[in-house]
N, C-alpha and C. Protein backbone atom coordinates (compact mmCIF):
# COMPACT_ATOMS: atom_id res chain seq x y z
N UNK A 1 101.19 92.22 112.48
CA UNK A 1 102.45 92.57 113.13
C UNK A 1 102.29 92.51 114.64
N UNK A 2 103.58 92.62 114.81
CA UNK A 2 103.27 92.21 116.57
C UNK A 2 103.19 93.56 117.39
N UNK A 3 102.84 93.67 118.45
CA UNK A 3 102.66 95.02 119.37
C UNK A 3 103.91 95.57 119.76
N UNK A 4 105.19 95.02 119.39
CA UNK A 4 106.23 95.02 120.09
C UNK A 4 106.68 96.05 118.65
N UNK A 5 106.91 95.65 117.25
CA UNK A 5 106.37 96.27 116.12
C UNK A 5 105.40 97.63 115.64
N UNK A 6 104.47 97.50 115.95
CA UNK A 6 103.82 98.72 116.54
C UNK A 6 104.21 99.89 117.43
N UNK A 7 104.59 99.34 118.21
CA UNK A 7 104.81 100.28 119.42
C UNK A 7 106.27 101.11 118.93
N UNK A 8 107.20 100.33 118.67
CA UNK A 8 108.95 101.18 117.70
C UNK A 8 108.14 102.15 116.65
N UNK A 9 107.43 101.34 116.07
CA UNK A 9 107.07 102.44 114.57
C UNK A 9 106.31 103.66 115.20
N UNK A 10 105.59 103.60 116.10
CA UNK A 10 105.18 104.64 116.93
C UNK A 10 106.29 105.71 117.01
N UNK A 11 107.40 105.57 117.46
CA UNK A 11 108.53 106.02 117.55
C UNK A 11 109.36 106.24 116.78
N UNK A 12 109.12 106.02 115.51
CA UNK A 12 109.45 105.95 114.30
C UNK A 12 110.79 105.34 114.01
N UNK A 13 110.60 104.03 114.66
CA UNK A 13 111.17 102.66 114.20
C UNK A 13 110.74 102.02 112.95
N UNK A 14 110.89 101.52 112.33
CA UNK A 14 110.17 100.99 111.19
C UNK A 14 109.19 101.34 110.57
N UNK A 15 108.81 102.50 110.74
CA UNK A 15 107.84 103.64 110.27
C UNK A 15 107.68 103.88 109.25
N UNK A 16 107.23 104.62 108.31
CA UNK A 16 107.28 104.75 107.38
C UNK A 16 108.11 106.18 107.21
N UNK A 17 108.08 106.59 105.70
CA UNK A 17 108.94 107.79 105.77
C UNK A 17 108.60 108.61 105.15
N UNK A 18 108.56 109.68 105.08
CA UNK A 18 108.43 111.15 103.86
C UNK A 18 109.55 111.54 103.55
N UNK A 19 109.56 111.80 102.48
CA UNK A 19 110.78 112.51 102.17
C UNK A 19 110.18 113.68 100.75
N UNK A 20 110.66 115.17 101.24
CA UNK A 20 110.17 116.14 99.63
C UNK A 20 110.96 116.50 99.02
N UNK A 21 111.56 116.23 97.62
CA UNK A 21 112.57 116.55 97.03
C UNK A 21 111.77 117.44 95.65
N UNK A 22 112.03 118.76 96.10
CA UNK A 22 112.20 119.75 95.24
C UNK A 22 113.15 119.59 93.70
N UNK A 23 112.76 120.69 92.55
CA UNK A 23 113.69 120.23 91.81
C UNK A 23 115.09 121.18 91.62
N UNK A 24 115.01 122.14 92.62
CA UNK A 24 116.43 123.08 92.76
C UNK A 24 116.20 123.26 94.00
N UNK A 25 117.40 123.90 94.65
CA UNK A 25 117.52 124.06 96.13
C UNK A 25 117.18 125.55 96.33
N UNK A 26 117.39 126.35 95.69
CA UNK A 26 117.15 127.60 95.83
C UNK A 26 115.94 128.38 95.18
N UNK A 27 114.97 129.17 95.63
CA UNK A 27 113.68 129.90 94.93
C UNK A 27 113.73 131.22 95.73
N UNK A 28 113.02 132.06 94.85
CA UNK A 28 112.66 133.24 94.89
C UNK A 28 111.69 133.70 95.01
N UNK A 29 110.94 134.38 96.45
CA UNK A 29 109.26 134.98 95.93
C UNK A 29 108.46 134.70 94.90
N UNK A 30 107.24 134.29 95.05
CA UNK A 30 105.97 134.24 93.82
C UNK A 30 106.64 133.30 92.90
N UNK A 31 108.15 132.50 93.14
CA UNK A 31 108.01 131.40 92.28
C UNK A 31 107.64 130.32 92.10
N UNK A 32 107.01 129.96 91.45
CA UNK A 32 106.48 128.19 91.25
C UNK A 32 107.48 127.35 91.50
N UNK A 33 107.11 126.37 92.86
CA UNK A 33 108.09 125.26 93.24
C UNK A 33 107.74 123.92 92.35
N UNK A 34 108.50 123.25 91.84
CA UNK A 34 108.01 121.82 91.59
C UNK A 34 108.67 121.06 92.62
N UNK A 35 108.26 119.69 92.75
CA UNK A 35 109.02 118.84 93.35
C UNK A 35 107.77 117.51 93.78
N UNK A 36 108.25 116.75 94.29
CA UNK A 36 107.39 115.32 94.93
C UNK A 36 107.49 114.98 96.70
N UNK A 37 106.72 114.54 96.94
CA UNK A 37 106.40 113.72 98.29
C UNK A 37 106.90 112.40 98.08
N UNK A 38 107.60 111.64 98.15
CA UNK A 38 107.80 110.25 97.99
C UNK A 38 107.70 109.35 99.65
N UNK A 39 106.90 108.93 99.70
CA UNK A 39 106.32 107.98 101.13
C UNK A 39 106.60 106.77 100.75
N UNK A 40 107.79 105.94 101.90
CA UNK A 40 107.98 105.11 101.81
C UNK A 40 107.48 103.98 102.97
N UNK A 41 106.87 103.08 102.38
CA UNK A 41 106.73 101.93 103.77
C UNK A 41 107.62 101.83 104.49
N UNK A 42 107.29 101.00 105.77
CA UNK A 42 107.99 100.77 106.75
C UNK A 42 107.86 99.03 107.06
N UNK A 43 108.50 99.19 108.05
CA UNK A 43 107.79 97.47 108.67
C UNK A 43 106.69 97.04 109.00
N UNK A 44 105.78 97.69 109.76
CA UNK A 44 104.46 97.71 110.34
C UNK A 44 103.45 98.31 109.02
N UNK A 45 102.37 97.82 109.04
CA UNK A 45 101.20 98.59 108.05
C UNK A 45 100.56 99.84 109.08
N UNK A 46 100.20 101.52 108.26
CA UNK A 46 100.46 102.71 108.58
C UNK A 46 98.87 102.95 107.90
N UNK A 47 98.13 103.63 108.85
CA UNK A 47 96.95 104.37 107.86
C UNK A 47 97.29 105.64 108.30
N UNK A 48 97.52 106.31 106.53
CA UNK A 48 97.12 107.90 106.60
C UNK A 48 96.44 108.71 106.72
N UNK A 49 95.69 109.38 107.91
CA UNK A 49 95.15 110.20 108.52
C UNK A 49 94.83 111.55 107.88
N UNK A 50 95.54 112.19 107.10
CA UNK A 50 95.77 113.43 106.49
C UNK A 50 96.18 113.41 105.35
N UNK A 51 96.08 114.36 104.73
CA UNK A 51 96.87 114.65 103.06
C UNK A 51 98.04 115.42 103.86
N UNK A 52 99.22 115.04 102.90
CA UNK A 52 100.69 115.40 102.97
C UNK A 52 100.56 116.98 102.92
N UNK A 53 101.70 117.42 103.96
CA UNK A 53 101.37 118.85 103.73
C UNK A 53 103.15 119.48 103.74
N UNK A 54 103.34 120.44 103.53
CA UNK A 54 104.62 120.81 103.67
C UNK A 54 104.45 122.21 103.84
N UNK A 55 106.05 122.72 104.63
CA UNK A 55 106.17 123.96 105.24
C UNK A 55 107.32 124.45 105.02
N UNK A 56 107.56 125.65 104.31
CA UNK A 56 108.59 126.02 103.49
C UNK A 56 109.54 127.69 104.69
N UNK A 57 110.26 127.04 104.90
CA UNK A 57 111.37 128.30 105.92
C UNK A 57 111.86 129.26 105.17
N UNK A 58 111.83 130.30 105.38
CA UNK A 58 112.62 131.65 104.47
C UNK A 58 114.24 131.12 104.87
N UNK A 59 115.07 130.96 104.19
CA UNK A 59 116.91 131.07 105.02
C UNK A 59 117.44 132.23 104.77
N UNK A 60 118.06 132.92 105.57
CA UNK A 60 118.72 134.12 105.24
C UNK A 60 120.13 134.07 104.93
N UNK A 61 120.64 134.86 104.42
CA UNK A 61 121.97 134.35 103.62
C UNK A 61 122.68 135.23 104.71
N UNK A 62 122.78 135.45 106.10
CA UNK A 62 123.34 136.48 106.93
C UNK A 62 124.75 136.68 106.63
């Protein structure tokens, strides 16, 4: 790929993607989440550095 290619996906132009889709939207304390990581290519070739990690927000129903 060209540097011009590189350099957008840097920027997450043609990048690749994560996306985590859980299998309900809503959970409760101490419950078991299921769900997947699905990583999609991009334009440019990507080496993964790390194992996928995810970070889960409390929402408050104010």
């Amino acid at each position: 790929m060209s540097l011009l290619h590189k350099a957008l996906a840097s920027l997450g132009i043609g990048a690749a993607t994560v996306d985590t889709k859980l299998e309900k939207a809503d959970y409760t304390g101490g419950e078991v989440i299921h769900g997947e990581v699905q990583i999609r290519g991009g334009n440019v070739d990507q080496q993964i550095d790390e194992r996928a990690s995810c970070k889960l927000i409390e929402k408050y129903a104010g």
